[in-house]
Protein backbone atom coordinates (compact mmCIF):
# COMPACT_ATOMS: atom_id res chain seq x y z
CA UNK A 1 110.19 94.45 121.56
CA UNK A 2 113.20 96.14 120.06
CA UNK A 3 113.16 99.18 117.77
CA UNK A 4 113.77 96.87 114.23
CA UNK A 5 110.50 94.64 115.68
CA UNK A 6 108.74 97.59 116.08
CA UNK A 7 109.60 99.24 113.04
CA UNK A 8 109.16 95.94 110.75
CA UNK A 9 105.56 95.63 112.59
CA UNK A 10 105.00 99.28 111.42
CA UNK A 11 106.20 98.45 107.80
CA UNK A 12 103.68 95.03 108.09
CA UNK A 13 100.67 97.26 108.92
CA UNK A 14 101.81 99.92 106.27
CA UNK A 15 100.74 97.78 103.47
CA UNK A 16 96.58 98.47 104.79
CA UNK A 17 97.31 102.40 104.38
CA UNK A 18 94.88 104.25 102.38
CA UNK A 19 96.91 106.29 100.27
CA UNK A 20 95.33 106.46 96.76
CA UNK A 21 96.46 109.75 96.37
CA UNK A 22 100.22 110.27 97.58
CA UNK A 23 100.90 106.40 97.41
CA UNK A 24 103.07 106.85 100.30
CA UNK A 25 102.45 103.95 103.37
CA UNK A 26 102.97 105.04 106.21
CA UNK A 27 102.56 102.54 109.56
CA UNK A 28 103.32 102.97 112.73
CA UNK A 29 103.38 100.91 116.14
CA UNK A 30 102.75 101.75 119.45
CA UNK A 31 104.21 99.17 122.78
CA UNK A 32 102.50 99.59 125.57
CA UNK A 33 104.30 99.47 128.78
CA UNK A 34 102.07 96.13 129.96
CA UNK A 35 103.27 94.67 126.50
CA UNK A 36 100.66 95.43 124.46
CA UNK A 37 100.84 96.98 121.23
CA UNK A 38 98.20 98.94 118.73
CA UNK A 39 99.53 99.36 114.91
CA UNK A 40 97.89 102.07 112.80
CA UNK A 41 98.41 103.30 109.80
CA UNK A 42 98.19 106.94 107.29
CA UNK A 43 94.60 107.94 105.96
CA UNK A 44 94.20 110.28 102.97
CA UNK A 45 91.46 112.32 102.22
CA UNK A 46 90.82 114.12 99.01
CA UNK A 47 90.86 117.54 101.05
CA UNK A 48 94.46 116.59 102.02
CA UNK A 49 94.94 118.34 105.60
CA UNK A 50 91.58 116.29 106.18
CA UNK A 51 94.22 113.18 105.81
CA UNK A 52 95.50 111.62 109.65
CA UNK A 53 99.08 110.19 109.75
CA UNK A 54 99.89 106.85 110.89
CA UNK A 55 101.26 107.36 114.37
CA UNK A 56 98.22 109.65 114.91
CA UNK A 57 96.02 106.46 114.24
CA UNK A 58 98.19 104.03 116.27
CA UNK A 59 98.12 106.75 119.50
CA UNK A 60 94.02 106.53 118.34
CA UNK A 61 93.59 103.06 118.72
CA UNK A 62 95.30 102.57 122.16
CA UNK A 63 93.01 106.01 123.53
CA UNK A 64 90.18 104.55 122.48
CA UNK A 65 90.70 101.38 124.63
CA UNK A 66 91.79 103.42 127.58
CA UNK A 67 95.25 103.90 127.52
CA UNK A 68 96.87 107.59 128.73
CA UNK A 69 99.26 109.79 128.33
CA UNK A 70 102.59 107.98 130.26
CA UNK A 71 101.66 104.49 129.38
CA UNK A 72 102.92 103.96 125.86
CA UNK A 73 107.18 102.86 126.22
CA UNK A 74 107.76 102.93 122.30
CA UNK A 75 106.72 103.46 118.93
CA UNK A 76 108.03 102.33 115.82
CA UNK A 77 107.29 104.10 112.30
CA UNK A 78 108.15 103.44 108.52
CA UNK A 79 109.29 107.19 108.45
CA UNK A 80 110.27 110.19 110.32
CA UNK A 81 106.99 111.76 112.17
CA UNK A 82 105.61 115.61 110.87
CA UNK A 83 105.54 118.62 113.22
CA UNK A 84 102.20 117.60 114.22
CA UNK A 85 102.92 114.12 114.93
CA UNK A 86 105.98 114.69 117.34
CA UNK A 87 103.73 117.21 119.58
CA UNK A 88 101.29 114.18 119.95
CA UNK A 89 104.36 111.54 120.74
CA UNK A 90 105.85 114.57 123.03
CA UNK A 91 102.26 114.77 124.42
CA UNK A 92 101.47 111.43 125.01
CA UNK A 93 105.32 110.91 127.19
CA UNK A 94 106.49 108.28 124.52
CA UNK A 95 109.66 107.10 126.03
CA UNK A 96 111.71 105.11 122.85
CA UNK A 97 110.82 106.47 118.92
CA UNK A 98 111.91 104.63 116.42
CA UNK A 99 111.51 105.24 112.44
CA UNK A 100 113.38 104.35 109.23
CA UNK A 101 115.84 106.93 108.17
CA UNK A 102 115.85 107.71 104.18
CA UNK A 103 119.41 105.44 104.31
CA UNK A 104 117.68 103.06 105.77
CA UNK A 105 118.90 103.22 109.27
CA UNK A 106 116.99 103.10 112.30
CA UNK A 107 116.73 106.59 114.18
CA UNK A 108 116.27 106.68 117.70
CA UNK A 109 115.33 109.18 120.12
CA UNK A 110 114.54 109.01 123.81
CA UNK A 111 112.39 110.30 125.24
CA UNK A 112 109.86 111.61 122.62
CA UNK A 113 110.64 115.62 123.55
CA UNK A 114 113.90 115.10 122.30
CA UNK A 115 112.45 115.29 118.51
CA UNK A 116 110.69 118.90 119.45
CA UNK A 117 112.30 121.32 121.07
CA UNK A 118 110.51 123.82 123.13
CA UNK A 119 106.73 121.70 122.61
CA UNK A 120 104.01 122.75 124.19
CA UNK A 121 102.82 121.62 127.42
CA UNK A 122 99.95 123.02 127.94
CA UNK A 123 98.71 123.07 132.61
């Protein structure tokens, strides 16, 4: 799957978001290295740090059925990830992120570490 696949699967799953209070969907996709794939997307809360971002929900989904750190090749996302969110894709050894630029452009970065400088990797 290419990064603009990936990214208009993201934008497909960002229409379920639950986002009553920002009204900003957010989706993301995750492509597994065996080929399969796990969408998610942003969840608000009323206590808004409460709230879980869409590529947090996407990496989520694919842990809960057993997939690890090393395993997930690319993600695709309607935006560019927090802070938070690119210590989980560093985390998680995401080798190809891709998300829609502001312009509209698709940003690329390879591998995941290459969004955060000096993340934390913990022994």
């Amino acid at each position: 799957m290419t990064g603009e696949e990936l990214i208009a699967r993201a934008e497909a799953a960002a229409a379920r978001a639950y986002a009553p209070y920002s009204n900003y969907l957010v989706g993301a996709t995750v492509l597994l290295k065996d080929g399969s794939s796990f969408d998610g997307v942003n969840v608000e809360n009323a206590a808004y740090p409460l709230g879980i971002c869409a590529e947090k929900t996407a990496i989520a989904k694919a842990a809960s059925e057993g997939v690890r750190p090393g395993e997930i090749d690319a993600i695709g996302i309607t935006a560019s990830p927090c802070g938070g969110c690119r210590q989980w894709l560093h985390e998680w050894k995401i080798e190809r992120v891709y998300f829609r630029r502001e312009d509209g452009s698709i940003a690329e970065y390879a591998p995941a570490s290459a969004l955060l400088p000096d993340a934390w990797d913990l022994p």
